[in-house]
Protein backbone atom coordinates (compact mmCIF):
# COMPACT_ATOMS: atom_id res chain seq x y z
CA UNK A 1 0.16 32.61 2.51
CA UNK A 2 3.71 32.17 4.35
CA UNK A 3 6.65 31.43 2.82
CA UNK A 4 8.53 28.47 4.25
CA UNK A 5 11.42 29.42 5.62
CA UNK A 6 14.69 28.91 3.67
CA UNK A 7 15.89 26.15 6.57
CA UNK A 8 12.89 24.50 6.40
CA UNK A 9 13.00 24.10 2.14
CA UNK A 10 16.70 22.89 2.55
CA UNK A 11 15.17 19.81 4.96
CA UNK A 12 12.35 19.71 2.49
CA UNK A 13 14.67 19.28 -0.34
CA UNK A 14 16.23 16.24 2.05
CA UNK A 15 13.55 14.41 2.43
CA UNK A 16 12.47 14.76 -1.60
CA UNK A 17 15.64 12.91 -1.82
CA UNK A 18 15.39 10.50 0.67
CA UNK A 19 12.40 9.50 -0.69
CA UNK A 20 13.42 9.53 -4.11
CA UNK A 21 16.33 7.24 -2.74
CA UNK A 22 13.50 4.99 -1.44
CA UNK A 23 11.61 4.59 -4.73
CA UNK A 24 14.58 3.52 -6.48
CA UNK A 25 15.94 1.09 -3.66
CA UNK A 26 14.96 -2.51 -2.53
CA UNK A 27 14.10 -1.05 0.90
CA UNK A 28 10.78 -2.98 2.42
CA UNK A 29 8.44 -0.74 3.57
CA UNK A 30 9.44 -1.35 7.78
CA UNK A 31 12.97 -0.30 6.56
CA UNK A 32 11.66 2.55 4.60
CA UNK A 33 9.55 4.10 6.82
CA UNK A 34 11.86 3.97 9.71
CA UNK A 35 14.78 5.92 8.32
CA UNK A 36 12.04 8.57 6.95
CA UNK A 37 10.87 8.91 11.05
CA UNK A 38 14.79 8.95 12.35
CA UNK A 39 15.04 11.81 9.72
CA UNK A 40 11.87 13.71 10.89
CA UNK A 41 12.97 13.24 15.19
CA UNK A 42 16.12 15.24 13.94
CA UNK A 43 14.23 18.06 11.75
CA UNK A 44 11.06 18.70 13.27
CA UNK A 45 11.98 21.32 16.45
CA UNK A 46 11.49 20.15 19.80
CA UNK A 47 10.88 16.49 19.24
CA UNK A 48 12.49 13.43 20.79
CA UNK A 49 10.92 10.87 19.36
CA UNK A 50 8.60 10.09 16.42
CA UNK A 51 6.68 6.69 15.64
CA UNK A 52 3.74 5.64 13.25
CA UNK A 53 0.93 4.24 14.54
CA UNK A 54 -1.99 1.87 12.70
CA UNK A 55 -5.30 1.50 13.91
CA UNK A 56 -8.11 -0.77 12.73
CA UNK A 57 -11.88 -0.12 12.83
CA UNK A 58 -12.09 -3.10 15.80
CA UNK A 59 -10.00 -0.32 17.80
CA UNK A 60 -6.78 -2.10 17.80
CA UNK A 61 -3.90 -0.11 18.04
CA UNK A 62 -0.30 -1.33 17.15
CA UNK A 63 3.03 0.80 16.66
CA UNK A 64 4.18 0.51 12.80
CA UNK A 65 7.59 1.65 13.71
CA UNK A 66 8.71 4.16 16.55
CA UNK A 67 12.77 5.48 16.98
CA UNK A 68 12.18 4.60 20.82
CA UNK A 69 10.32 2.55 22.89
CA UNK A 70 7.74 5.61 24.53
CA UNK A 71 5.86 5.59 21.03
CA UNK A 72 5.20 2.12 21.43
CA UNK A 73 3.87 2.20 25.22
CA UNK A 74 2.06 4.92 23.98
CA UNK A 75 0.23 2.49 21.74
CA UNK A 76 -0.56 0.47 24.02
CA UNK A 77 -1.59 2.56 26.02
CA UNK A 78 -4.16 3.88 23.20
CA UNK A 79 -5.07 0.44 22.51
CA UNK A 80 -5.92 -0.58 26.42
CA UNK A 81 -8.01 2.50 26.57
CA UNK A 82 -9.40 3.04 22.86
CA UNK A 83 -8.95 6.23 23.02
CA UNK A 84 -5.54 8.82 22.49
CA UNK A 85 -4.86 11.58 20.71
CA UNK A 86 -3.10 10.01 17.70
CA UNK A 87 -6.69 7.93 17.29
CA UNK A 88 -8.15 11.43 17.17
CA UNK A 89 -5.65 13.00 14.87
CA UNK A 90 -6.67 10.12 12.30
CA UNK A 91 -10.58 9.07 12.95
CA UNK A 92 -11.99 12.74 13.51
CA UNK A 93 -9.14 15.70 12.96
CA UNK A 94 -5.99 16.27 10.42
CA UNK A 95 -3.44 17.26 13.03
CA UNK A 96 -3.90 16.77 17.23
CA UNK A 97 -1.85 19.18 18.85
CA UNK A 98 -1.48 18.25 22.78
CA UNK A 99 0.72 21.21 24.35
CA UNK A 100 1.14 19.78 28.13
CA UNK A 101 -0.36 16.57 28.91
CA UNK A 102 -0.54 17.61 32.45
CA UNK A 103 -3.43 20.30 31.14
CA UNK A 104 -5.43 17.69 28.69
CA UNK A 105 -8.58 17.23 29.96
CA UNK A 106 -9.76 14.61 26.93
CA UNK A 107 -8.93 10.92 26.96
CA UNK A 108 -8.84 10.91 30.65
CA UNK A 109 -7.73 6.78 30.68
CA UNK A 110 -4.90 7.67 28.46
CA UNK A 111 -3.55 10.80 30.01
CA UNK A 112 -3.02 9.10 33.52
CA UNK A 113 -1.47 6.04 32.06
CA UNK A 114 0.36 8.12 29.53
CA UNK A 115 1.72 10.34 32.84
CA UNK A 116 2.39 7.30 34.12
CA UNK A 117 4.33 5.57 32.44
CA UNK A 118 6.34 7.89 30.24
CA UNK A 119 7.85 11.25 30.64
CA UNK A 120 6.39 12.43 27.01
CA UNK A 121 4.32 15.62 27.98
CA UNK A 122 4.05 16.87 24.46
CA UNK A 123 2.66 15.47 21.20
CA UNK A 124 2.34 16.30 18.10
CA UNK A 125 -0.12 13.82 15.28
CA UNK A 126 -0.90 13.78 12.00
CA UNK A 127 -3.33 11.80 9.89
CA UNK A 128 -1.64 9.28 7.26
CA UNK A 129 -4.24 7.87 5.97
CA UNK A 130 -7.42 6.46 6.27
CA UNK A 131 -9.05 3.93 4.03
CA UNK A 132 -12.55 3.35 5.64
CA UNK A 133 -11.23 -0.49 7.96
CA UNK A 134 -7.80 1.53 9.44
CA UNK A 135 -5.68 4.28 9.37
CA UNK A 136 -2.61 5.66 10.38
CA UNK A 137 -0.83 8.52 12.24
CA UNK A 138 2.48 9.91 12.61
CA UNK A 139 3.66 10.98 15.71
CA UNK A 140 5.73 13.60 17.47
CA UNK A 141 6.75 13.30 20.97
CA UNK A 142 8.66 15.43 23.85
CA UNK A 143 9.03 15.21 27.29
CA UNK A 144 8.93 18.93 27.81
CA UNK A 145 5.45 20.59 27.92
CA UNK A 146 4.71 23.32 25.03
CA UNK A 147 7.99 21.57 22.80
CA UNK A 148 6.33 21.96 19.38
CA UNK A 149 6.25 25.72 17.77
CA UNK A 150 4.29 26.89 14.73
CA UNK A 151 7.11 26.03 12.98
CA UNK A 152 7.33 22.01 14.26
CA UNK A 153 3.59 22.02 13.13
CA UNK A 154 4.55 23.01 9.26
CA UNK A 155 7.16 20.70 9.31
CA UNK A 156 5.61 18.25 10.86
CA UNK A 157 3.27 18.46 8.01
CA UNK A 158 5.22 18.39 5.59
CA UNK A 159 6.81 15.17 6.58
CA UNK A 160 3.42 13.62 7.10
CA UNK A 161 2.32 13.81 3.43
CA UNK A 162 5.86 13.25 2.20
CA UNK A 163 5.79 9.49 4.26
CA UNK A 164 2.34 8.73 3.03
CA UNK A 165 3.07 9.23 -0.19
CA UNK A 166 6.55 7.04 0.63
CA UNK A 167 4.38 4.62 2.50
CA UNK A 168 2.01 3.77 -0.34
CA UNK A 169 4.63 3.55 -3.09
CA UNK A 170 6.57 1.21 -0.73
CA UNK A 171 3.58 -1.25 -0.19
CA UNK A 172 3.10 -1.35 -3.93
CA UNK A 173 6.71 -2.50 -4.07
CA UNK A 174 6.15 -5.05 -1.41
CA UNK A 175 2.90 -6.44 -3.50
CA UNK A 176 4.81 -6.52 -6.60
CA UNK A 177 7.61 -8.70 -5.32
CA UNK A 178 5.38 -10.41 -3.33
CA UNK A 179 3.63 -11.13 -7.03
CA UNK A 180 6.58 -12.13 -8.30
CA UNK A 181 7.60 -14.40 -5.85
CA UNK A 182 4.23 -15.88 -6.26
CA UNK A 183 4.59 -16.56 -9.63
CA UNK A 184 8.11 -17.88 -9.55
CA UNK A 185 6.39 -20.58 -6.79
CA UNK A 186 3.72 -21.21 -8.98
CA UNK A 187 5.97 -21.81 -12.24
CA UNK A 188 8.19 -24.60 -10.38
CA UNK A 189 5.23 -25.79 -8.86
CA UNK A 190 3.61 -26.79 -12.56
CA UNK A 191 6.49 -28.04 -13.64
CA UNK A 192 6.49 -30.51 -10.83
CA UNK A 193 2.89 -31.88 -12.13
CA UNK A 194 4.00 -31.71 -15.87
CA UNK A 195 6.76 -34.06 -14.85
CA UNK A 196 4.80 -36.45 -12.52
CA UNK A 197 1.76 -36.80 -14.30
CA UNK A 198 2.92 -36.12 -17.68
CA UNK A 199 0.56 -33.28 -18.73
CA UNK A 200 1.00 -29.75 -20.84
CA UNK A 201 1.47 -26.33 -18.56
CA UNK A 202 -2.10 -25.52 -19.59
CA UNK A 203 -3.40 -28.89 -17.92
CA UNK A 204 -1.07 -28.35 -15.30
CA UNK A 205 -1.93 -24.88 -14.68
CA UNK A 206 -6.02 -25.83 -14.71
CA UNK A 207 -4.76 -29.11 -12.52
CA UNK A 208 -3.29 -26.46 -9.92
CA UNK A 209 -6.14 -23.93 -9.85
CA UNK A 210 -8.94 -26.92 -9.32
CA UNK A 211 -6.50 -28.18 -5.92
CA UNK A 212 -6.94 -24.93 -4.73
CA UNK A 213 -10.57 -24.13 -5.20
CA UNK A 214 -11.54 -27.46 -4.06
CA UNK A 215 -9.44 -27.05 -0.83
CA UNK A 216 -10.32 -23.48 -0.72
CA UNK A 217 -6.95 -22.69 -0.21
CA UNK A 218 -4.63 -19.85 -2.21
CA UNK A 219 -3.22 -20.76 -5.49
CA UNK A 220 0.29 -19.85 -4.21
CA UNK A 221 -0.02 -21.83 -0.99
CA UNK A 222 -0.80 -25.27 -2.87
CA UNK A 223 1.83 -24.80 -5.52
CA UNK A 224 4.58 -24.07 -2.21
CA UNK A 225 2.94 -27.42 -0.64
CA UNK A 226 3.54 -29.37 -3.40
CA UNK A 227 7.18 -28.09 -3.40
CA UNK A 228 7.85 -28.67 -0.19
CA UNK A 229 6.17 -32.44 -0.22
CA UNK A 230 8.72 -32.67 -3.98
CA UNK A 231 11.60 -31.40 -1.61
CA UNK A 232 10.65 -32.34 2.04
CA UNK A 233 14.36 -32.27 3.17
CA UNK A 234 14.94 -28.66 2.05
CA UNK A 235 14.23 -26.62 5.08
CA UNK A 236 15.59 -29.24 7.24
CA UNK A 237 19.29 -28.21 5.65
CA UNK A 238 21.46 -25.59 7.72
């Protein structure tokens, strides 16, 4: 087993606080993840630029966030074709190491567009996650062939499982104040009804849930509409 190398812990150490920093912060997750991936394109040797990319089982591929635009033709690119190696690093390997582009003889569509279009000639992807309908990969780009040492790939690593692990506690974050501001809506909202039709939050409440099951519409988006329709000049106001 090798010991990492006393740089490398010092960056390690970095990013345990960065992410610590993130936990304890209002950042949303966009926000979050891209000052993790501007931290990595500095750290991890030989690469230029770094973006996440999502993927869902209907082979759509979309950039999450990316520190230039080449990630994000890149994509595109992946998604036009259906095929790329940071689909690959995610659906069938852990890490996709491409040394020179010009050499890849896999995901022939890709590689000429790829050539095309961009002067990336090295990449470097590693699975996020995948949770059975998508999954993620983050990715390390250069434009010079054979950028990415032995080293690049244990860092590279390490800041892979460090931003899933960011990643996931951020979304949790986003669904909890997204559950909050849910439930703030749905308060005012019953206290509209109490007023108008003169019932108790319980009746209210039951009131509220029938609207929405007999409209089959979210709880949350009839107590907003019947905010908006109490206060229809609101978002008129500048």
């Amino acid at each position: 087993m090798t010991t990492m190398r006393s740089g490398n812990a010092t960056i390690v150490n970095q990013l345990i606080e960065l992410v610590t920093n993130l936990e304890r912060g209002n950042s949303d997750t966009a926000t979050g993840l891209h000052e993790l991936i501007d931290n990595g394109v500095h750290h991890v040797t030989g690469s230029q630029y770094v973006g996440i990319t999502l993927a869902e089982k209907n082979k759509s591929v979309s950039s999450v966030v990316a520190t230039h635009r080449y990630p994000m033709v890149l994509d595109a690119i992946q998604n036009s074709c259906g095929e790329g190696p940071c689909l690959a690093a995610a659906w069938e390997h852990h890490i996709m190491h491409i040394p020179d582009l010009n050499a890849e003889q896999r995901w022939l569509c890709y590689r000429r567009l790829a050539i095309e279009q961009t002067p990336v000639r090295s990449i470097l992807s590693f699975e996020l996650f995948v949770d059975g309908s998508s999954m993620s990969a983050l990715n390390f780009y250069a434009d010079r062939p054979y950028a990415f040492s032995a080293e690049s790939v244990e860092l590279g690593t390490v800041y892979a499982t460090h931003i899933a692990l960011a990643w996931s506690m951020m979304r949790r974050q986003d669904q909890f104040r997204s559950a909050l501001a849910s439930r703030d809506i749905i308060g005012q909202a019953k206290g509209v009804v109490m007023e108008r039709f003169n019932l108790d939050a319980v009746e209210a409440f039951e009131l509220l849930t029938r609207l929405s099951q007999q409209s089959n519409s979210r709880l949350v988006e009839i107590a907003a509409a019947l905010i908006d329709s109490e206060h229809p000049l609101k978002h008129c106001r500048h």
